[in-house]
C-alpha atoms as a PDB file:
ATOM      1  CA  UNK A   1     -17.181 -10.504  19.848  1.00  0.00           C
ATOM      2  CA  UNK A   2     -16.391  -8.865  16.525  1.00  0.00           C
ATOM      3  CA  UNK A   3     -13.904  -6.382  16.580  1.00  0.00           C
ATOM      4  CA  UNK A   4     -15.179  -3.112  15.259  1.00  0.00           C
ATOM      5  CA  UNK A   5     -13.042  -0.884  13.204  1.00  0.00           C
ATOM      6  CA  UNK A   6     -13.610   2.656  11.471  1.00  0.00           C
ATOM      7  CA  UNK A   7     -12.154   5.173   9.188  1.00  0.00           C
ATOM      8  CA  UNK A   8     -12.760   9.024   9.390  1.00  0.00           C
ATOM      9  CA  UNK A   9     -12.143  10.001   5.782  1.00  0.00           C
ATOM     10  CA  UNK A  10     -11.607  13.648   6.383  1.00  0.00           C
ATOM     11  CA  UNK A  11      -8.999  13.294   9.234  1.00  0.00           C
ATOM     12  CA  UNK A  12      -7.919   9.741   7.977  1.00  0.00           C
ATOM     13  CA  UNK A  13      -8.110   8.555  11.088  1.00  0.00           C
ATOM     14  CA  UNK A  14      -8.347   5.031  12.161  1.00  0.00           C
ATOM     15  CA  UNK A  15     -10.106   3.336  15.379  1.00  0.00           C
ATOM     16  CA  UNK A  16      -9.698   0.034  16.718  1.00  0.00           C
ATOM     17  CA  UNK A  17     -12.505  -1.180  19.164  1.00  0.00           C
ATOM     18  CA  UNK A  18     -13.358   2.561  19.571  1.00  0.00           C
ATOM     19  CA  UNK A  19      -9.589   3.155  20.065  1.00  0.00           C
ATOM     20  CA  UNK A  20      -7.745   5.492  18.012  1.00  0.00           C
ATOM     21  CA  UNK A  21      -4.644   3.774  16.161  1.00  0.00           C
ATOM     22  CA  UNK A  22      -2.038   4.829  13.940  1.00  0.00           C
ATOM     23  CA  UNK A  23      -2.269   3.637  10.222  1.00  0.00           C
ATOM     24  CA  UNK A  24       0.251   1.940   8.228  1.00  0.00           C
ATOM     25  CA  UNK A  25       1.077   4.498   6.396  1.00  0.00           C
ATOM     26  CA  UNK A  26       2.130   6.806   9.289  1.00  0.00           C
ATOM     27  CA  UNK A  27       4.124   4.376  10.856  1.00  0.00           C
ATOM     28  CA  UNK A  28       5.858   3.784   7.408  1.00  0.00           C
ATOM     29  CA  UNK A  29       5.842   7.565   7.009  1.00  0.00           C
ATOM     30  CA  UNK A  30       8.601   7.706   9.906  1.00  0.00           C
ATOM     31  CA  UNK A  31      10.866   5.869   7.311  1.00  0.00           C
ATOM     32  CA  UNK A  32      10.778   8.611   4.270  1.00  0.00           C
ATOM     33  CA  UNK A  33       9.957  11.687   6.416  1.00  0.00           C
ATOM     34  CA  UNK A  34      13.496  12.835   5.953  1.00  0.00           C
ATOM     35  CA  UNK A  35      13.028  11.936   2.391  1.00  0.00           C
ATOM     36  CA  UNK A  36      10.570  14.996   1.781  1.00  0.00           C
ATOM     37  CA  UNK A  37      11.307  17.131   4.385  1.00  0.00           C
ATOM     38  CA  UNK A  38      12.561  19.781   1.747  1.00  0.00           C
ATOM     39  CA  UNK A  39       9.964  18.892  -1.316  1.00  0.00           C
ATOM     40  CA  UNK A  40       7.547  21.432  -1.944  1.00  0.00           C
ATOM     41  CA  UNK A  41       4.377  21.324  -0.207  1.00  0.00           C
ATOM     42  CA  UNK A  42       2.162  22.237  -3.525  1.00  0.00           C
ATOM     43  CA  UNK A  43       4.129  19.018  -5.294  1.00  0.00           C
ATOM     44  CA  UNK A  44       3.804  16.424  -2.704  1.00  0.00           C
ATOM     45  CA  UNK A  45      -0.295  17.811  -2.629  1.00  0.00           C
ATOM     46  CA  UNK A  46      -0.208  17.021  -6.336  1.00  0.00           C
ATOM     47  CA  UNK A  47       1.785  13.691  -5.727  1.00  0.00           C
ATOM     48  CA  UNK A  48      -1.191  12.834  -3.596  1.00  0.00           C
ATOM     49  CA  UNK A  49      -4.077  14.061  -5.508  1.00  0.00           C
ATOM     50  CA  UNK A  50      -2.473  12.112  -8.452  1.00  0.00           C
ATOM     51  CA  UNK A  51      -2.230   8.462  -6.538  1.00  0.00           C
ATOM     52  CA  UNK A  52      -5.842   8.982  -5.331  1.00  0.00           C
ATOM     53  CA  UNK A  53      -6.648   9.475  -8.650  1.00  0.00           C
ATOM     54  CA  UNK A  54      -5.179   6.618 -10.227  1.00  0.00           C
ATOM     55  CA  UNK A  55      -6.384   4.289  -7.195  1.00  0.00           C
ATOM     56  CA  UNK A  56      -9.922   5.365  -8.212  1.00  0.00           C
ATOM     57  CA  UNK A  57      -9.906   4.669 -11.485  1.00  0.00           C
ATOM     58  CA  UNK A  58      -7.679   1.000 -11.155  1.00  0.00           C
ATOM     59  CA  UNK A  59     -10.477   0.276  -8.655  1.00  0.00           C
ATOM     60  CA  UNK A  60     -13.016   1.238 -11.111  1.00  0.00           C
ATOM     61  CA  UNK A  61     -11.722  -0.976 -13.574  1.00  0.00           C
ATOM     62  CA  UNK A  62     -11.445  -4.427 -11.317  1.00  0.00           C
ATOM     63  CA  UNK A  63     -15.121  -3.508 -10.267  1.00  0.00           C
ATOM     64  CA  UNK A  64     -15.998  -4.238 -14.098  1.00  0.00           C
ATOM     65  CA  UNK A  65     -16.548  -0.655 -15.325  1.00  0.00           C
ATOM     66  CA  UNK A  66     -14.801  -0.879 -19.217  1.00  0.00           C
ATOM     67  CA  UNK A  67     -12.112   1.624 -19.343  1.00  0.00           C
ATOM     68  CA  UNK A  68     -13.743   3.483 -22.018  1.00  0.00           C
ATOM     69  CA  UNK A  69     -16.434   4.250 -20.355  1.00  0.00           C
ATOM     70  CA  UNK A  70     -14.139   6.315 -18.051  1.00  0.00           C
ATOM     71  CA  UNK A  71     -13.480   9.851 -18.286  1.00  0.00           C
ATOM     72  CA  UNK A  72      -9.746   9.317 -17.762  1.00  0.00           C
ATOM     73  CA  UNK A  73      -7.880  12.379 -17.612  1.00  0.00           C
ATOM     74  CA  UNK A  74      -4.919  12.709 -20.342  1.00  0.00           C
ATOM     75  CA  UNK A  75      -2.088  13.228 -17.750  1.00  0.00           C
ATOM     76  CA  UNK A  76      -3.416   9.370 -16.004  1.00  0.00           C
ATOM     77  CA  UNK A  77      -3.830   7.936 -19.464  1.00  0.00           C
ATOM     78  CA  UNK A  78      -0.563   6.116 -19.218  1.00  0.00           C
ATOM     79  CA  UNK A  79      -0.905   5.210 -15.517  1.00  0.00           C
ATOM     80  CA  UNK A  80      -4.342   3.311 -16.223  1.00  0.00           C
ATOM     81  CA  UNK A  81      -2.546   1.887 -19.331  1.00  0.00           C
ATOM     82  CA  UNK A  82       0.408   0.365 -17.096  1.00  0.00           C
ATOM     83  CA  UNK A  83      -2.185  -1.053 -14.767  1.00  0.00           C
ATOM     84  CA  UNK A  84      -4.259  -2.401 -17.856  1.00  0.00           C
ATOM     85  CA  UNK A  85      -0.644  -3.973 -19.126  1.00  0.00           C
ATOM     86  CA  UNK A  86      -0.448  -5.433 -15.732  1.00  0.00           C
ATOM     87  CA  UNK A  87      -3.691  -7.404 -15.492  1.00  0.00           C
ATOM     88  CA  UNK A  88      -3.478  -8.545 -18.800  1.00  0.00           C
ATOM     89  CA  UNK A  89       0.048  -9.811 -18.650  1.00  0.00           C
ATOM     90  CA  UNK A  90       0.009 -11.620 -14.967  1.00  0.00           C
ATOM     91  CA  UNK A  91      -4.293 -11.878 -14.606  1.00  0.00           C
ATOM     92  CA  UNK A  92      -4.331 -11.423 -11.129  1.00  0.00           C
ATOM     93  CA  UNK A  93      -7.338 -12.768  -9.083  1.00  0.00           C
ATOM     94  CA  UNK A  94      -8.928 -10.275  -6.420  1.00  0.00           C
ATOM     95  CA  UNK A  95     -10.223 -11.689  -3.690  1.00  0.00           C
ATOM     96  CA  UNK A  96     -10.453  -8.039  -2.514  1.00  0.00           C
ATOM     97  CA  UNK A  97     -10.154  -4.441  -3.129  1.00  0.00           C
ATOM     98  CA  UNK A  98      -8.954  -1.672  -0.677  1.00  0.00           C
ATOM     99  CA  UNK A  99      -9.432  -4.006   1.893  1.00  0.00           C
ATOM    100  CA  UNK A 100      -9.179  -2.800   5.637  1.00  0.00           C
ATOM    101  CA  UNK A 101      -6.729  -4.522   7.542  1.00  0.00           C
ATOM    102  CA  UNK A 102      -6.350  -4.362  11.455  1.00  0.00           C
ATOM    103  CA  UNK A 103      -4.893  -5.100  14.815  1.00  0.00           C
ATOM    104  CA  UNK A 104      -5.446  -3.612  17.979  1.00  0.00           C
ATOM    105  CA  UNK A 105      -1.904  -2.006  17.372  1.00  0.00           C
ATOM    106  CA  UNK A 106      -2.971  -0.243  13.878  1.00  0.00           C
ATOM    107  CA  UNK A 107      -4.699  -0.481  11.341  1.00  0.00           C
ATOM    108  CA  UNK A 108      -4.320   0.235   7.228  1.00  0.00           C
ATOM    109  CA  UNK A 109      -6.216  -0.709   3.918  1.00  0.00           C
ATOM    110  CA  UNK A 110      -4.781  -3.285   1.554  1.00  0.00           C
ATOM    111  CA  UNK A 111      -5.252  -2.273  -2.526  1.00  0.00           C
ATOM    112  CA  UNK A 112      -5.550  -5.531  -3.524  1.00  0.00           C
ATOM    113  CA  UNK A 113      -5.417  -9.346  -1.764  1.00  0.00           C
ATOM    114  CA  UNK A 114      -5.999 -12.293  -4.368  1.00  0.00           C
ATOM    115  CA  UNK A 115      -3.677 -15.006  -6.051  1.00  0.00           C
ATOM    116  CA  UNK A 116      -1.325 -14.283  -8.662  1.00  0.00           C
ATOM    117  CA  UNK A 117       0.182 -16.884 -10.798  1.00  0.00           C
ATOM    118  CA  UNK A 118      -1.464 -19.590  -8.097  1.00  0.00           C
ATOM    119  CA  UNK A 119       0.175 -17.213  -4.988  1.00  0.00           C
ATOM    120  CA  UNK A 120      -1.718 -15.725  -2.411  1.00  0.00           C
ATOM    121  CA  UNK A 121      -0.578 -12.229  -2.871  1.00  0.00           C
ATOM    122  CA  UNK A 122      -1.075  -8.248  -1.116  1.00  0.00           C
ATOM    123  CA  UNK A 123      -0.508  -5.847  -3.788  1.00  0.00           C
ATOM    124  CA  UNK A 124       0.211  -2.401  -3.528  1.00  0.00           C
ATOM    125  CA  UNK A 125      -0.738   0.176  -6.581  1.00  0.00           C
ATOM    126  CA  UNK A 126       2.386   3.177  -6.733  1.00  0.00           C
ATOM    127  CA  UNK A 127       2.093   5.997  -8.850  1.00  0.00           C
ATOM    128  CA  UNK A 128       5.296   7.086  -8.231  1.00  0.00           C
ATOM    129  CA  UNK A 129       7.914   8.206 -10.499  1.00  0.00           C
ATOM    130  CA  UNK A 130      11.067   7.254  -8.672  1.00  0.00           C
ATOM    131  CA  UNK A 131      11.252   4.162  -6.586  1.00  0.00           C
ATOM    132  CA  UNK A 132      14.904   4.420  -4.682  1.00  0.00           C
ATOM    133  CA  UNK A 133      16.156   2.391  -1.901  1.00  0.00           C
ATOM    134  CA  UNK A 134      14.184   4.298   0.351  1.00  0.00           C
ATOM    135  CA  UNK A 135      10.778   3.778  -1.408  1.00  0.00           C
ATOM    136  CA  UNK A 136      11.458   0.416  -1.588  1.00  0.00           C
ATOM    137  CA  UNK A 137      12.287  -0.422   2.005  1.00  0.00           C
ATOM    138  CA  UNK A 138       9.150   1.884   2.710  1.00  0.00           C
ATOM    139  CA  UNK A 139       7.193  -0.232   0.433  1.00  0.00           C
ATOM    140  CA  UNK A 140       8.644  -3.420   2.279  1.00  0.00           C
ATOM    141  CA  UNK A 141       8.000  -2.427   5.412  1.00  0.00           C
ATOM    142  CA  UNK A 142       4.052  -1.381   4.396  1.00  0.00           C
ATOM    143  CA  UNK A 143       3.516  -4.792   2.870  1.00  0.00           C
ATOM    144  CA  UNK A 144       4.904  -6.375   6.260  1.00  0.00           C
ATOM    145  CA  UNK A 145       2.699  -4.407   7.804  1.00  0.00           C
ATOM    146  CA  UNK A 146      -0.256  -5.657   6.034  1.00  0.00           C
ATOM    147  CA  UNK A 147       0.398  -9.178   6.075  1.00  0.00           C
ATOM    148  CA  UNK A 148       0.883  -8.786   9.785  1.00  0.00           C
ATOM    149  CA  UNK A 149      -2.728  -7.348  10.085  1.00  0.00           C
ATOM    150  CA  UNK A 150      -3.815  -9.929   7.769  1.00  0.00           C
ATOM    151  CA  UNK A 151      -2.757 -12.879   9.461  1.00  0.00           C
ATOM    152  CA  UNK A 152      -4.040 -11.442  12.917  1.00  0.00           C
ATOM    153  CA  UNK A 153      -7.066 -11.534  11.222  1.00  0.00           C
ATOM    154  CA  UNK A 154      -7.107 -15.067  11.790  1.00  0.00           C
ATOM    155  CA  UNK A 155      -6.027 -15.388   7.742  1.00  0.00           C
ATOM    156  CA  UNK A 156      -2.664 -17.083   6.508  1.00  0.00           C
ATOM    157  CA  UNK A 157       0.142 -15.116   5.942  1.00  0.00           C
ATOM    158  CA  UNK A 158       0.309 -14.121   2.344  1.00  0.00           C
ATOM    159  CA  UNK A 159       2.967 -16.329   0.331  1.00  0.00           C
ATOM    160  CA  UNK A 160       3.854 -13.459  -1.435  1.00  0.00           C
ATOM    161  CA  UNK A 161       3.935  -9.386  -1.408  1.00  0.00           C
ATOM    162  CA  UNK A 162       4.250  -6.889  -3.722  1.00  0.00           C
ATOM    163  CA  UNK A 163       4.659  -3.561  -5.401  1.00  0.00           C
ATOM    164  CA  UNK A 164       3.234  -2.593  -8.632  1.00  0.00           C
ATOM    165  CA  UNK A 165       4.720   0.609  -9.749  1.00  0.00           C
ATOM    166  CA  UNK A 166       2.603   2.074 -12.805  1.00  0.00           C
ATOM    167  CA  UNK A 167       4.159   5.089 -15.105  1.00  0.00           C
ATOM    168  CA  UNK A 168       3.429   8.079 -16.706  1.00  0.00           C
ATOM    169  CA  UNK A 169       4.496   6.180 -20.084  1.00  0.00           C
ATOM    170  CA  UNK A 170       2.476   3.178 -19.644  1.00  0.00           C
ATOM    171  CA  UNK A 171       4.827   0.749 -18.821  1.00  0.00           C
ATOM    172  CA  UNK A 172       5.062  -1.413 -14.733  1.00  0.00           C
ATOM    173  CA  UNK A 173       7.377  -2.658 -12.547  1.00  0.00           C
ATOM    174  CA  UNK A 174       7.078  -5.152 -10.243  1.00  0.00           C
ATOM    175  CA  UNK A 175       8.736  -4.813  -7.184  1.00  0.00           C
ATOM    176  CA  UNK A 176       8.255  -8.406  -4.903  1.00  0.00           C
ATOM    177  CA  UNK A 177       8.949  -7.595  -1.394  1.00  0.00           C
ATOM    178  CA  UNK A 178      11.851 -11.012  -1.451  1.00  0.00           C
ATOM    179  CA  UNK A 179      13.627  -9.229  -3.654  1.00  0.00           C
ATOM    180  CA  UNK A 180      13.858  -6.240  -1.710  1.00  0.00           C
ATOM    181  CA  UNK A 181      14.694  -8.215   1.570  1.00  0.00           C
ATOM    182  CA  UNK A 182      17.786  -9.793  -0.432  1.00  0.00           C
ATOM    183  CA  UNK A 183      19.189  -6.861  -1.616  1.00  0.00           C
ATOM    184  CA  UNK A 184      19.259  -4.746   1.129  1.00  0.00           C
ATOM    185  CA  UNK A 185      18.299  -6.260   4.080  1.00  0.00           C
ATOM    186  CA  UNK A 186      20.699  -8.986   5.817  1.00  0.00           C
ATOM    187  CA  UNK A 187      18.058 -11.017   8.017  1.00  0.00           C
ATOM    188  CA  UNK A 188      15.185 -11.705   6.395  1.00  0.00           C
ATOM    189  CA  UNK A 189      12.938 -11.144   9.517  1.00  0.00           C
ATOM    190  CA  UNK A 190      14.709  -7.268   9.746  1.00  0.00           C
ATOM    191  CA  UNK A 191      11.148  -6.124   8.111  1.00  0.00           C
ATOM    192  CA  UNK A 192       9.406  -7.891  10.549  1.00  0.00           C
ATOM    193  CA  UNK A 193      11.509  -6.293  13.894  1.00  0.00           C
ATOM    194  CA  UNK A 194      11.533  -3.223  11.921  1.00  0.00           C
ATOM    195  CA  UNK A 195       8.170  -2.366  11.444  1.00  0.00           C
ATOM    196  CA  UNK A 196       7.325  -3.949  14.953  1.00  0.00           C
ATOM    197  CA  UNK A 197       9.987  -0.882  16.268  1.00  0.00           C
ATOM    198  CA  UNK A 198       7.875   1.965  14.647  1.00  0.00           C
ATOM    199  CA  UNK A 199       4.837   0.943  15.424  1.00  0.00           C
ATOM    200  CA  UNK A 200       6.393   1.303  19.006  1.00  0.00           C
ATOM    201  CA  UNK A 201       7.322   4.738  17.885  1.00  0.00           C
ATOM    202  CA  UNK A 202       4.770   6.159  16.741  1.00  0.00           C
ATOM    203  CA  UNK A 203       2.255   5.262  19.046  1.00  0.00           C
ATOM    204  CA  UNK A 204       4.344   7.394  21.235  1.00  0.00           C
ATOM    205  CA  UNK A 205       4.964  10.122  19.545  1.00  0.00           C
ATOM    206  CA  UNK A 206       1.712  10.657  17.968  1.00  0.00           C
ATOM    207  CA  UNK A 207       0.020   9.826  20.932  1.00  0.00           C
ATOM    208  CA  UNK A 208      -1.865   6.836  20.659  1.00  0.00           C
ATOM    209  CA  UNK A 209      -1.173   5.785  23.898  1.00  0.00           C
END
């Protein structure tokens, strides 16, 4: 029988098999809710109107539309540049864009799943300015969470994961989840338990139960 999953765009809701589960990013969101606690509401709004943004127009691009013939706003200009940099200096393969990934635990949606540099990869597009140690372990623990999905999908685990950070000034960084892991993580399965933890978490606390 085929699993059946949905997304409610206006609540941003996810069900499994007509249950309700948590996404990704609000079990990840347990990680850097401390993190934001005290940032103004108005900023993290534009924060998040900004990354939808850019996700729309890098998606509009891999689907073949020519950047010029986008009305690309001049505060993204650089963002779309970095992303353009990025394709054209590692020419990335998509097998997939915003792809939905599931379990009957939770659910999420991929940006990108492809081969890079003859790697099975899951990317993730950040808009962010500042990627500290918390970002990155949030970052970490969202790719873990979609190559969990992924594989219990009945797919093979990716061989690799990774950030792509893209700037205001039109420059990238690429930040691959193993390099994350060695620098501040001591087992290299701590992701794995991690994540595994809040999803325990927040299926209690936000009711999923």
């Amino acid at each position: 029988m085929k699993t059946s999953v949905t997304f409610d765009e206006e609540t941003h809701a996810y069900t499994v098999d007509g249950k309700r589960v948590p996404s990704v990013t609000e079990i990840v969101g347990l990680v850097t809710a401390g993190k934001y606690a005290d940032t103004n509401a108005a900023m993290m709004e534009q924060a998040k109107r900004r990354g939808s943004e850019v996700h729309f127009l890098c998606e509009a691009i891999d689907c073949g539309i020519d950047p010029e013939e986008l009305e690309i706003p001049p505060e993204l200009a650089g963002y779309v540049n970095a992303y353009l940099a990025f394709l054209r200096d590692w020419a990335p393969e998509w097998d997939y864009i915003e792809k939905t990934v599931y379990t009957p635990m939770y659910a999420g949606r991929a940006d990108r799943i492809g081969t890079i540099d003859g790697h099975t990869v899951i990317v993730d597009l950040k808009s962010t300015g500042n990627m500290d140690r918390l970002s990155k372990l949030a970052l970490l623990l969202q790719l873990t969470g979609y190559g969990l999905a992924w594989a219990d999908m009945g797919y093979d685990m990716p061989e690799k994961t990774l950030g792509v950070q893209l700037k205001r000034d039109g420059k990238y960084t690429l930040h691959w989840s193993e390099d994350i892991k060695k620098k501040y993580l001591q087992d290299s399965d701590s992701d794995l338990f991690l994540f595994l933890d809040l999803i325990r978490i927040q299926t209690i606390i936000g009711g999923y139960q």
